[in-house]
Protein backbone atom coordinates (compact mmCIF):
# COMPACT_ATOMS: atom_id res chain seq x y z
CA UNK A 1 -10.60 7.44 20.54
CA UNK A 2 -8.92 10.62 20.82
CA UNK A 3 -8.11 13.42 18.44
CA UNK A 4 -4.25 12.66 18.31
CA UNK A 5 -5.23 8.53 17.74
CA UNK A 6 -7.83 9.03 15.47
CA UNK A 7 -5.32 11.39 13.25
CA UNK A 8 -2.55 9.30 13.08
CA UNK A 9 -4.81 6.43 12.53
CA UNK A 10 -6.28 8.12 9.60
CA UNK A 11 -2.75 9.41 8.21
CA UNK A 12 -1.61 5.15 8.55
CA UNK A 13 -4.38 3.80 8.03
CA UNK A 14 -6.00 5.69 5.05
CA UNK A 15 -2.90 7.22 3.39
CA UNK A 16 -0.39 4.15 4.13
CA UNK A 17 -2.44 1.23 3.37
CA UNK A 18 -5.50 0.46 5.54
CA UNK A 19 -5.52 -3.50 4.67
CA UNK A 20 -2.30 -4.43 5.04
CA UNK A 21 -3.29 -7.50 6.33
CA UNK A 22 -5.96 -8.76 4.89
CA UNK A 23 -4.50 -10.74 1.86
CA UNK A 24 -3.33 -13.28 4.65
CA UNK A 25 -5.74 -12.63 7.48
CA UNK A 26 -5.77 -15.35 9.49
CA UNK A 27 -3.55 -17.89 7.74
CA UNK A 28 -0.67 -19.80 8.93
CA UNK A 29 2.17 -21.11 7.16
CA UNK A 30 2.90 -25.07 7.33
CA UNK A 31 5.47 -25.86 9.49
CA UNK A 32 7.95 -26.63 6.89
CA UNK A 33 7.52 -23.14 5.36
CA UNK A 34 11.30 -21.07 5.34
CA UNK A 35 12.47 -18.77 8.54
CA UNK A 36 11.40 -15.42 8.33
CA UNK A 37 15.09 -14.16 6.65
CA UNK A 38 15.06 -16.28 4.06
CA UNK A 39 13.76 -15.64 0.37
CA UNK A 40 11.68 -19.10 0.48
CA UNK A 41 13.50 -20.64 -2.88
CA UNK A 42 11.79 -23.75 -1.80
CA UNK A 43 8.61 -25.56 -4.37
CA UNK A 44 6.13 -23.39 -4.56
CA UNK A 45 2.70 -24.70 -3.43
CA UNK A 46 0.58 -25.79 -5.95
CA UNK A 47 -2.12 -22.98 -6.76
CA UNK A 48 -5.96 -23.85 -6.74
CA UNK A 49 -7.68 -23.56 -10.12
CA UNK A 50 -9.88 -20.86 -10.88
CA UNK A 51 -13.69 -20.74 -10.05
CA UNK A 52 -15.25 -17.78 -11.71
CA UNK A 53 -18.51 -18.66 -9.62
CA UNK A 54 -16.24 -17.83 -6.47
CA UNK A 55 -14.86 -15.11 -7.67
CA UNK A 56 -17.63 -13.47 -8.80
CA UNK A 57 -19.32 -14.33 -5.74
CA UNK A 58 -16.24 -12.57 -3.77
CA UNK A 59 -17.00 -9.10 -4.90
CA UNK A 60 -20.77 -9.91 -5.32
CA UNK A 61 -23.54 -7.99 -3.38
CA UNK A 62 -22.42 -4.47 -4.07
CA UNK A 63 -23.70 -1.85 -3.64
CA UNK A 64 -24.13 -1.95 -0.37
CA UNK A 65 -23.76 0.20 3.20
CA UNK A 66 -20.03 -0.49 3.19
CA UNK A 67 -18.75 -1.01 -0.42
CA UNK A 68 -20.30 0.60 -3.38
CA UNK A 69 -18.35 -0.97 -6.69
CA UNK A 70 -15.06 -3.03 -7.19
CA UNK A 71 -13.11 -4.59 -9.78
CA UNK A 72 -10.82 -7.80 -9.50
CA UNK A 73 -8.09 -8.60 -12.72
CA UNK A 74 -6.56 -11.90 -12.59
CA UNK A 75 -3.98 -12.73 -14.93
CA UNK A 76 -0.70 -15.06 -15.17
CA UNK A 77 0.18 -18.58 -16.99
CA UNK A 78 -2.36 -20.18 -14.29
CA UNK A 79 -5.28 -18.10 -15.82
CA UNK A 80 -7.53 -15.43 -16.32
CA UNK A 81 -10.35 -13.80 -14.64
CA UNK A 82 -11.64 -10.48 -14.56
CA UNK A 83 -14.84 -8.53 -12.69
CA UNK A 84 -17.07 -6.17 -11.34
CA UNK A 85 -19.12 -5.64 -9.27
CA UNK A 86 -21.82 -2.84 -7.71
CA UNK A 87 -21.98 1.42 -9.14
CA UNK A 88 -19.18 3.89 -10.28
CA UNK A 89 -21.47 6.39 -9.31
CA UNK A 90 -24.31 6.39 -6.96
CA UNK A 91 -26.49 9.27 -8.95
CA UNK A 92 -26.62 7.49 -12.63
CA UNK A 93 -25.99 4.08 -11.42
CA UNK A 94 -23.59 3.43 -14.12
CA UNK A 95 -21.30 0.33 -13.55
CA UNK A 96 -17.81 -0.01 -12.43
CA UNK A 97 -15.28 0.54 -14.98
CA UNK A 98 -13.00 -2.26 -15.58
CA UNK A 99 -10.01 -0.48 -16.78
CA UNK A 100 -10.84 2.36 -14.14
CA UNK A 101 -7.92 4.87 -12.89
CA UNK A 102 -8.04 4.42 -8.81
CA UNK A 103 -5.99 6.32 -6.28
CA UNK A 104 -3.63 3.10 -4.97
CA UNK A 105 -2.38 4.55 -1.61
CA UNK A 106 0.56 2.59 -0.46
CA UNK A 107 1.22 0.75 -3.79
CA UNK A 108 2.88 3.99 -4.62
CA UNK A 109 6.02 2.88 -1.81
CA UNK A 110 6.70 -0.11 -4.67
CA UNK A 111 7.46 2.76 -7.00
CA UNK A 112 9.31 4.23 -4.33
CA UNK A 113 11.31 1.50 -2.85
CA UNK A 114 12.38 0.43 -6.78
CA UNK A 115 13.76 4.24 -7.31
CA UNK A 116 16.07 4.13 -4.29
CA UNK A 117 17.24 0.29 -4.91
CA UNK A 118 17.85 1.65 -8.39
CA UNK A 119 19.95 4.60 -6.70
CA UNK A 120 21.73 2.13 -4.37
CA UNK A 121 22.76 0.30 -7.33
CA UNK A 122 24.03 3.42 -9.43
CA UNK A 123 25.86 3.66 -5.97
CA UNK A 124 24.73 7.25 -5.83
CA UNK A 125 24.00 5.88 -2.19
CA UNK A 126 24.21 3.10 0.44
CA UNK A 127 21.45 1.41 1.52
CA UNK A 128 23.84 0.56 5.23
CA UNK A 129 24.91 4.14 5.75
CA UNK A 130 22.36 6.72 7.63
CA UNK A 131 19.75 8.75 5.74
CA UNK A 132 20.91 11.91 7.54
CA UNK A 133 24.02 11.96 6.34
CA UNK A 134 22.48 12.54 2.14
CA UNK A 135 19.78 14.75 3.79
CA UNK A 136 21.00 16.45 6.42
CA UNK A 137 18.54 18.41 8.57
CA UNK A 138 15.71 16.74 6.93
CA UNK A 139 14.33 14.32 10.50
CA UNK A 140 14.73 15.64 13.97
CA UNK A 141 17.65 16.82 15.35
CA UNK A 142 17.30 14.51 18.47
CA UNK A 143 16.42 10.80 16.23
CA UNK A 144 19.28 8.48 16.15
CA UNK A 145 21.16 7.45 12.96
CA UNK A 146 18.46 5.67 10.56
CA UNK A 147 19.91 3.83 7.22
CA UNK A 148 18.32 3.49 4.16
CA UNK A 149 17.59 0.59 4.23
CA UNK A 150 15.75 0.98 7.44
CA UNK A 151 13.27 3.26 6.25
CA UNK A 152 12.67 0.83 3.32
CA UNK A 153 11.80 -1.95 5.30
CA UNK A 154 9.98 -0.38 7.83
CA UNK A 155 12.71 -1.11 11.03
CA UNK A 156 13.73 2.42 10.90
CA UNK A 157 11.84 2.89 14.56
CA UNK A 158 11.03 6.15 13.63
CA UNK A 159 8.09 7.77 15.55
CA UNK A 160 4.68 8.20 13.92
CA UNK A 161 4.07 11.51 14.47
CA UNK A 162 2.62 13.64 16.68
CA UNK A 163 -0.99 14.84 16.91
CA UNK A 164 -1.94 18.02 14.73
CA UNK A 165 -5.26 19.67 14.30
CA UNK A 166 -4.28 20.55 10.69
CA UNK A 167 -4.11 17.08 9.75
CA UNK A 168 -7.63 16.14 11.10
CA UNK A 169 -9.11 13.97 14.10
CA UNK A 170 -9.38 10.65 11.51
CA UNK A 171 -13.25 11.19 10.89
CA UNK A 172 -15.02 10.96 7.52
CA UNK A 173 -16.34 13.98 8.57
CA UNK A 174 -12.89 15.97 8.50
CA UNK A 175 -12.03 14.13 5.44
CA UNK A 176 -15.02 15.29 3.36
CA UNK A 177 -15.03 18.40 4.88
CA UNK A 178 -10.98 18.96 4.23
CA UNK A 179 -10.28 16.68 1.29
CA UNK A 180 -8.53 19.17 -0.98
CA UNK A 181 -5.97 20.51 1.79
CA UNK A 182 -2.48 20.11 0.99
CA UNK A 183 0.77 19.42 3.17
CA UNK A 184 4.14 19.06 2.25
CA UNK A 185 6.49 16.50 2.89
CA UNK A 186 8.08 17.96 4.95
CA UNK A 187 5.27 19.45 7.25
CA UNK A 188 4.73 15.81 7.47
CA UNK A 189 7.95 14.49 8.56
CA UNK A 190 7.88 17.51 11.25
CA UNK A 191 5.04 15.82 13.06
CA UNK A 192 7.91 13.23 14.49
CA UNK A 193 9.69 16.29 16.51
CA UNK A 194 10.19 15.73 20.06
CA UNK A 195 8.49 12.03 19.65
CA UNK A 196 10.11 9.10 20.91
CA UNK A 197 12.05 6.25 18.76
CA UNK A 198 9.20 3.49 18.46
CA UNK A 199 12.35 1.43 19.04
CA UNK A 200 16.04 1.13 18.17
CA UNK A 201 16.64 1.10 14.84
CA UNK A 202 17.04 -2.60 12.80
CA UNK A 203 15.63 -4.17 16.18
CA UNK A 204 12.26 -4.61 15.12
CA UNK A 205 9.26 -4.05 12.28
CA UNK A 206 6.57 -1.44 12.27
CA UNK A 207 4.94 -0.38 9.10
CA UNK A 208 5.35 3.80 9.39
CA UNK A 209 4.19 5.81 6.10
CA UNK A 210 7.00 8.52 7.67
CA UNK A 211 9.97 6.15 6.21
CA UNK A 212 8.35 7.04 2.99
CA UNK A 213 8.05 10.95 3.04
CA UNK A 214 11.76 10.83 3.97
CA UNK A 215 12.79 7.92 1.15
CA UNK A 216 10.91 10.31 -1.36
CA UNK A 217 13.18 13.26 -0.05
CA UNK A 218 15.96 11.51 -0.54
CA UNK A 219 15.46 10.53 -3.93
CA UNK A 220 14.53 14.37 -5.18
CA UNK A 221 17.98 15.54 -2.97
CA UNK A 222 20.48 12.72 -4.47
CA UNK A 223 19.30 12.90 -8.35
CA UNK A 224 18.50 17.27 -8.14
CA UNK A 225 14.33 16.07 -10.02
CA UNK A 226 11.10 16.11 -8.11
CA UNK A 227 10.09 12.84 -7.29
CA UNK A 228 7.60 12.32 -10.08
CA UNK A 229 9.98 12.66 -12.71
CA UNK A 230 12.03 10.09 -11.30
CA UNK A 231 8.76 7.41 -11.45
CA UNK A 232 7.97 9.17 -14.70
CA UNK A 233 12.01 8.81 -16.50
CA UNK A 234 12.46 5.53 -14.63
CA UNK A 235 9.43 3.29 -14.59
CA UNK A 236 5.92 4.48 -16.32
CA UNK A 237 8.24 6.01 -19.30
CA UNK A 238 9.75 2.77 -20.49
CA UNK A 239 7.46 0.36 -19.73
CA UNK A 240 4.63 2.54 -21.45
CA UNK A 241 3.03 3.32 -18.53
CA UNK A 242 0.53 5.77 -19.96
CA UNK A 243 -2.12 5.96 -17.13
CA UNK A 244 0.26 5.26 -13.64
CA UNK A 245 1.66 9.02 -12.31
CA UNK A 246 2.56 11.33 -9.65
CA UNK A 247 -0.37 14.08 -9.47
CA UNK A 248 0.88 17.58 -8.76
CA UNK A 249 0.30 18.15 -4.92
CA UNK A 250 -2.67 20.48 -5.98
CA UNK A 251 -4.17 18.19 -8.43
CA UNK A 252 -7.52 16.89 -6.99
CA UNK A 253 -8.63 15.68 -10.19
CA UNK A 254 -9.00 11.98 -11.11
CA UNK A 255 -9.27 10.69 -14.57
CA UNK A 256 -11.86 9.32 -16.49
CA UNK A 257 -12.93 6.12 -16.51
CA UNK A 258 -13.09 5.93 -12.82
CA UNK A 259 -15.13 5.08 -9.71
CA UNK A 260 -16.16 7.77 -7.77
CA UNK A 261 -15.40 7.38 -3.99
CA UNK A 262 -17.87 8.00 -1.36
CA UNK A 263 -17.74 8.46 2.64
CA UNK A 264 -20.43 8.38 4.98
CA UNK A 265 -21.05 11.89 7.00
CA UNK A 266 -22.66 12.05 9.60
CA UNK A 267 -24.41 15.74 9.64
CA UNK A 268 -25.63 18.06 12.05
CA UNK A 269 -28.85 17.05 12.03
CA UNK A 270 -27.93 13.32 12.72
CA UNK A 271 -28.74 12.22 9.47
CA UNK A 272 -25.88 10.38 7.44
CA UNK A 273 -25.21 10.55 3.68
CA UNK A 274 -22.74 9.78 1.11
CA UNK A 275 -20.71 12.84 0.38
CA UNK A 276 -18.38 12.40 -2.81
CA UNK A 277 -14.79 12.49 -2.25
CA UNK A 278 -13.23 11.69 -5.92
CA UNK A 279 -11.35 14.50 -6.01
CA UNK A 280 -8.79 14.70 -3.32
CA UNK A 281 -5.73 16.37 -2.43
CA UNK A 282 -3.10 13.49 -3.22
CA UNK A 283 -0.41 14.87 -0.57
CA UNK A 284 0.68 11.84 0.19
CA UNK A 285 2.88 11.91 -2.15
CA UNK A 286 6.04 9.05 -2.32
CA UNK A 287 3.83 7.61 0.45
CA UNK A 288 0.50 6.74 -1.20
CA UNK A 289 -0.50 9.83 -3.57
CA UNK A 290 -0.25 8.26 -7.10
CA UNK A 291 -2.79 7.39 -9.49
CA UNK A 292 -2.59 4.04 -11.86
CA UNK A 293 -4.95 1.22 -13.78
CA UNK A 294 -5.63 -2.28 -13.25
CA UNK A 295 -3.57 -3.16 -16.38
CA UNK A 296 -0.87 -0.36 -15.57
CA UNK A 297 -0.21 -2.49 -12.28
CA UNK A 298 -0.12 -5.50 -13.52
CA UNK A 299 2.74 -4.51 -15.89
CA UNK A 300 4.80 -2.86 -13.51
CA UNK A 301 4.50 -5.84 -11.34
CA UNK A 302 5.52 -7.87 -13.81
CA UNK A 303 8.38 -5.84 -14.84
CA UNK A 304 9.53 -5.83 -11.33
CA UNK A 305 9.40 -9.56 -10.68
CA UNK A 306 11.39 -10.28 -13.94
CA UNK A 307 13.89 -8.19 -12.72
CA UNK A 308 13.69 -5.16 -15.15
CA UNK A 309 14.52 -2.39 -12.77
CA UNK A 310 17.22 -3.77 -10.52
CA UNK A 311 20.64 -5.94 -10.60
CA UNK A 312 20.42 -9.33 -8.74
CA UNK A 313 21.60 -7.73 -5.69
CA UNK A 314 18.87 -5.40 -5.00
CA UNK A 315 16.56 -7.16 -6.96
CA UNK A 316 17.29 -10.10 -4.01
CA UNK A 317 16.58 -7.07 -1.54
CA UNK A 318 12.53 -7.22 -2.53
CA UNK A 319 12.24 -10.40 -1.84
CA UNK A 320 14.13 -10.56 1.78
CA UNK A 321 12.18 -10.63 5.10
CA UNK A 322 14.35 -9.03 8.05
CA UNK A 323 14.54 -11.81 10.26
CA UNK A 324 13.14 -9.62 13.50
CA UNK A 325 10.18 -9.31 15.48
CA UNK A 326 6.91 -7.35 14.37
CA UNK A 327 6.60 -4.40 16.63
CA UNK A 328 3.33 -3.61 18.37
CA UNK A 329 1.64 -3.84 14.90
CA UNK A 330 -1.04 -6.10 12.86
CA UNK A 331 0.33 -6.12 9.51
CA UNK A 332 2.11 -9.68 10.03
CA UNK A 333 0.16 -11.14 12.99
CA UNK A 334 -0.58 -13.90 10.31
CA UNK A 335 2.84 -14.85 9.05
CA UNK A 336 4.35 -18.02 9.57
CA UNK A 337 5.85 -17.04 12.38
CA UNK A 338 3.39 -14.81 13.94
CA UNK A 339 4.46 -11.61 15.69
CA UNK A 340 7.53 -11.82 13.11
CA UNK A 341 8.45 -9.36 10.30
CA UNK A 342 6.64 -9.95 6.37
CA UNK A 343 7.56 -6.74 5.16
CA UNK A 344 10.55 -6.07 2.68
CA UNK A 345 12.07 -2.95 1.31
CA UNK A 346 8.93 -2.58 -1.25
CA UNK A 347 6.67 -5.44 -0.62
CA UNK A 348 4.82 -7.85 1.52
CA UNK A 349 5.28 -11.83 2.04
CA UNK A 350 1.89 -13.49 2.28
CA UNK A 351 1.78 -17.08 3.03
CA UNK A 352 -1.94 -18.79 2.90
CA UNK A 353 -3.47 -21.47 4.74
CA UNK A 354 -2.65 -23.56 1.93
CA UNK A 355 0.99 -22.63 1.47
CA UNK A 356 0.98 -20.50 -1.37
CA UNK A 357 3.42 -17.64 -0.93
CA UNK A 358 2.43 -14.38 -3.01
CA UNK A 359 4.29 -11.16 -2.54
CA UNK A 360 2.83 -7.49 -2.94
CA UNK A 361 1.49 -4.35 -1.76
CA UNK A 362 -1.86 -2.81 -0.55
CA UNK A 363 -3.30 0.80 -0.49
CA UNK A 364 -5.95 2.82 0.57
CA UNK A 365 -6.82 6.04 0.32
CA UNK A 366 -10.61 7.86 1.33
CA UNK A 367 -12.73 6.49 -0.93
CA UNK A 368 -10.34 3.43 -2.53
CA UNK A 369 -8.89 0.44 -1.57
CA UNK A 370 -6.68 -1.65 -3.41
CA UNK A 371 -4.24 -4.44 -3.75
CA UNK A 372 -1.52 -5.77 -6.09
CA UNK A 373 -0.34 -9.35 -5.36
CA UNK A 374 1.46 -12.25 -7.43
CA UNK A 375 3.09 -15.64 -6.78
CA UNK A 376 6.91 -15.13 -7.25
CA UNK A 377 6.97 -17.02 -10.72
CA UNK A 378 3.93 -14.71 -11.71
CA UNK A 379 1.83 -17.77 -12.59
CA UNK A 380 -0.99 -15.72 -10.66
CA UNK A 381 -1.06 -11.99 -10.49
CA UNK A 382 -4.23 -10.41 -8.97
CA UNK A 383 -5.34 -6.27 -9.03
CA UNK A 384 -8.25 -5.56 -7.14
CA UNK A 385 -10.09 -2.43 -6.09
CA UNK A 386 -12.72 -1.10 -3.96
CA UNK A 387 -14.60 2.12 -2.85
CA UNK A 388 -14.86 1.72 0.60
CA UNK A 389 -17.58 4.71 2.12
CA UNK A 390 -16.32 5.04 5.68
CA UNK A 391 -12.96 4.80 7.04
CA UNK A 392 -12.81 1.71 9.84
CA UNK A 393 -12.01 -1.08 7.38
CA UNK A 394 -15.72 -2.69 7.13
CA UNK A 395 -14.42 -3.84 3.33
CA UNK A 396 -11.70 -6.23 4.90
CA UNK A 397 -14.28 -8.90 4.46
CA UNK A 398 -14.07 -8.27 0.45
CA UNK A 399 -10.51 -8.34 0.36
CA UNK A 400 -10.24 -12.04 2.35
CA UNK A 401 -12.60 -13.40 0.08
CA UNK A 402 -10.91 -12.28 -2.95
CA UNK A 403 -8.01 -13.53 -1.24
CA UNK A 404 -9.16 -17.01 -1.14
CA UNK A 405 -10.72 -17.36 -4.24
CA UNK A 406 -8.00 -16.31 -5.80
CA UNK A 407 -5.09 -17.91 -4.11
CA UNK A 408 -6.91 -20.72 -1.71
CA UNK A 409 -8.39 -21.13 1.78
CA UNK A 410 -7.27 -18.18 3.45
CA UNK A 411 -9.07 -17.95 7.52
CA UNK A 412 -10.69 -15.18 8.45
CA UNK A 413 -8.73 -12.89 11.21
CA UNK A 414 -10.07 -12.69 14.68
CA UNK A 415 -11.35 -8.83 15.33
């Protein structure tokens, strides 16, 4: 793999959201499940019961060459489970923390995506009309017109970037060796100049972390606040959010309790060790920089659900597939309708083997990888994290057996 594909693999991969598809890997809707457009009102499929041997046998074996600790919170009307598994830290041994703080990668676009629906309906702007015209001069010159709503739901087109030496070759190497260089959003977003259009825009799906750099501009330009005042005055502040934040761009630092995250470096010498990669630059920003807890989650995704942030009209918008094909790209090779879309403006349909529907939102960053998923009625809500130690996704495994202990035979995806 070259430079240029291994960095824009590790800028989508480990900042956007490395397991995307995981939760459903491999399963296939029944044929009577709803077209991809629809918001599936339909009887939900009845959830399996919980089997604490299973799940404890899903994040079971750890430590190991791959994984070294991970946590799994289970909670909702259907019941209650909660887990760990393997070290926190390699040197004392000590244990996982259950109520750890974890860096959650792309869960941070929820936050994101419920900030501008909140903006859209303070009509301070319109999802339908294009994002240049509230931040002009912001993408290329040369991109076509790109709505907001677009960039939400990931059919924006937009190119992924181009390659960059500052940004790294995608090795745990670079990583360890750069982990507390910082880049702005906008140095970001300049990586699509003089790229082509992945496609027209609102033809097709392809999960891009760039529609997020440029949905987090927009929300600092429109309401004159950085962005992490807006999560902080919007979301973590009323719902108590104590431990779930924005970190300053420069702020490596990750709170106690936590995990410490590890990659595997291959030195010089052609010996490999663990090199500790806790603290991190968290540039990613409205993309996948923020910092939150198990139980933090859990109440902002239940908040969400129950319709706390939005109005019915863009609360309808989180829960609405674009009916349009899945460009080039894994993330829903197992919907219903494979090659179809599954993502929404803030979250992910999942449909099991067994017909149980769940909605939500993975992340990953170096070190962490974690997921947030619930049943619509939030009779089954499910946190999980793990410290992955490379950067290839070896810990997809984990997350499809957490997956189908928790919500039901899910199959395992081809590789």
């Amino acid at each position: 793999m070259n430079s240029s594909a291994r960095r824009a693999r590790w800028t989508t991969l480990a900042a956007c959201g490395s397991l995307l598809v995981t939760l459903a890997a491999g399963a296939a809707a029944p044929a009577s499940a709803a077209p991809s457009g629809s918001t599936r009102a339909a009887a939900p499929a009845p959830l399996p019961g919980l089997d604490p041997f299973a799940l404890k046998t899903a994040i079971g074996g750890l430590p190991n060459a791959d994984v070294t600790g991970a946590l799994l919170r289970i909670t909702g009307r259907a019941g209650h489970w909660s887990g760990t598994s393997g070290v926190g830290n390699l040197e004392t041994g000590q244990g996982v923390p259950p109520d750890a703080h974890i860096r959650i990668g792309s869960i941070s676009k929820v936050f994101t995506a419920t900030i501008v629906l909140q903006l859209a309906a303070e009509h301070r702007i319109d999802l339908d009309k294009p994002v240049q015209q509230y931040v002009p001069g912001v993408l290329p010159a040369d991109l076509p017109p790109v709505t907001i709503g677009q960039l939400l739901n990931h059919t924006s087109g937009l190119p992924r970037g181009a390659g960059n030496s500052d940004f790294g070759d995608g090795s745990p190497e670079w990583f360890a060796a750069n982990r507390l260089k910082s880049f702005t959003p906008q140095q970001v977003i300049d990586l699509m100049a003089g790229q082509p259009m992945q496609f027209a825009p609102g033809t097709a799906q392809q999960y891009n972390g760039m529609n997020y750099y440029v949905a987090g501009v927009l929300v600092e330009k429109i309401t004159g606040h950085s962005f992490a005042d807006e999560v902080r005055s919007r979301i973590t502040r009323p719902l108590a959010l104590h431990d779930t934040y924005v970190p300053d761009a420069h702020d490596p630092r990750l709170p106690s309790p936590h995990s410490d995250g590890y990659l595997t470096v291959e030195f010089p010498d052609d010996t490999t060790h663990p090199v500790d990669v806790t603290e991190q630059s968290p540039w990613p920003w409205a993309e996948g920089g923020m910092i939150s807890t198990p139980a933090d989650l859990d109440r902002f995704l239940t908040a969400l659900f129950r319709g706390r942030f939005l109005p019915s009209a863009q609360q309808a918008e989180l829960f609405t597939v674009p009916d349009v094909p899945s460009f080039h790209s894994s993330q829903c090779r197992t919907e219903a309708d494979a090659g179809r879309a599954c993502m929404t403006m803030g979250l992910m349909r999942v449909t099991a083997s067994n017909g149980v529907v769940v909605w939500g939102k993975t992340g990953s960053r170096p070190g962490y990888t974690s997921g947030v998923f619930s049943t619509r009625d939030l009779s089954r809500k499910i946190i999980y994290s793990l410290n992955p130690t490379n950067l290839n996704g070896t810990e997809i495994r984990y997350v499809q057996q957490i997956a189908a202990a928790s919500f039901g035979a899910v199959i395992p995806a081809k590789s």
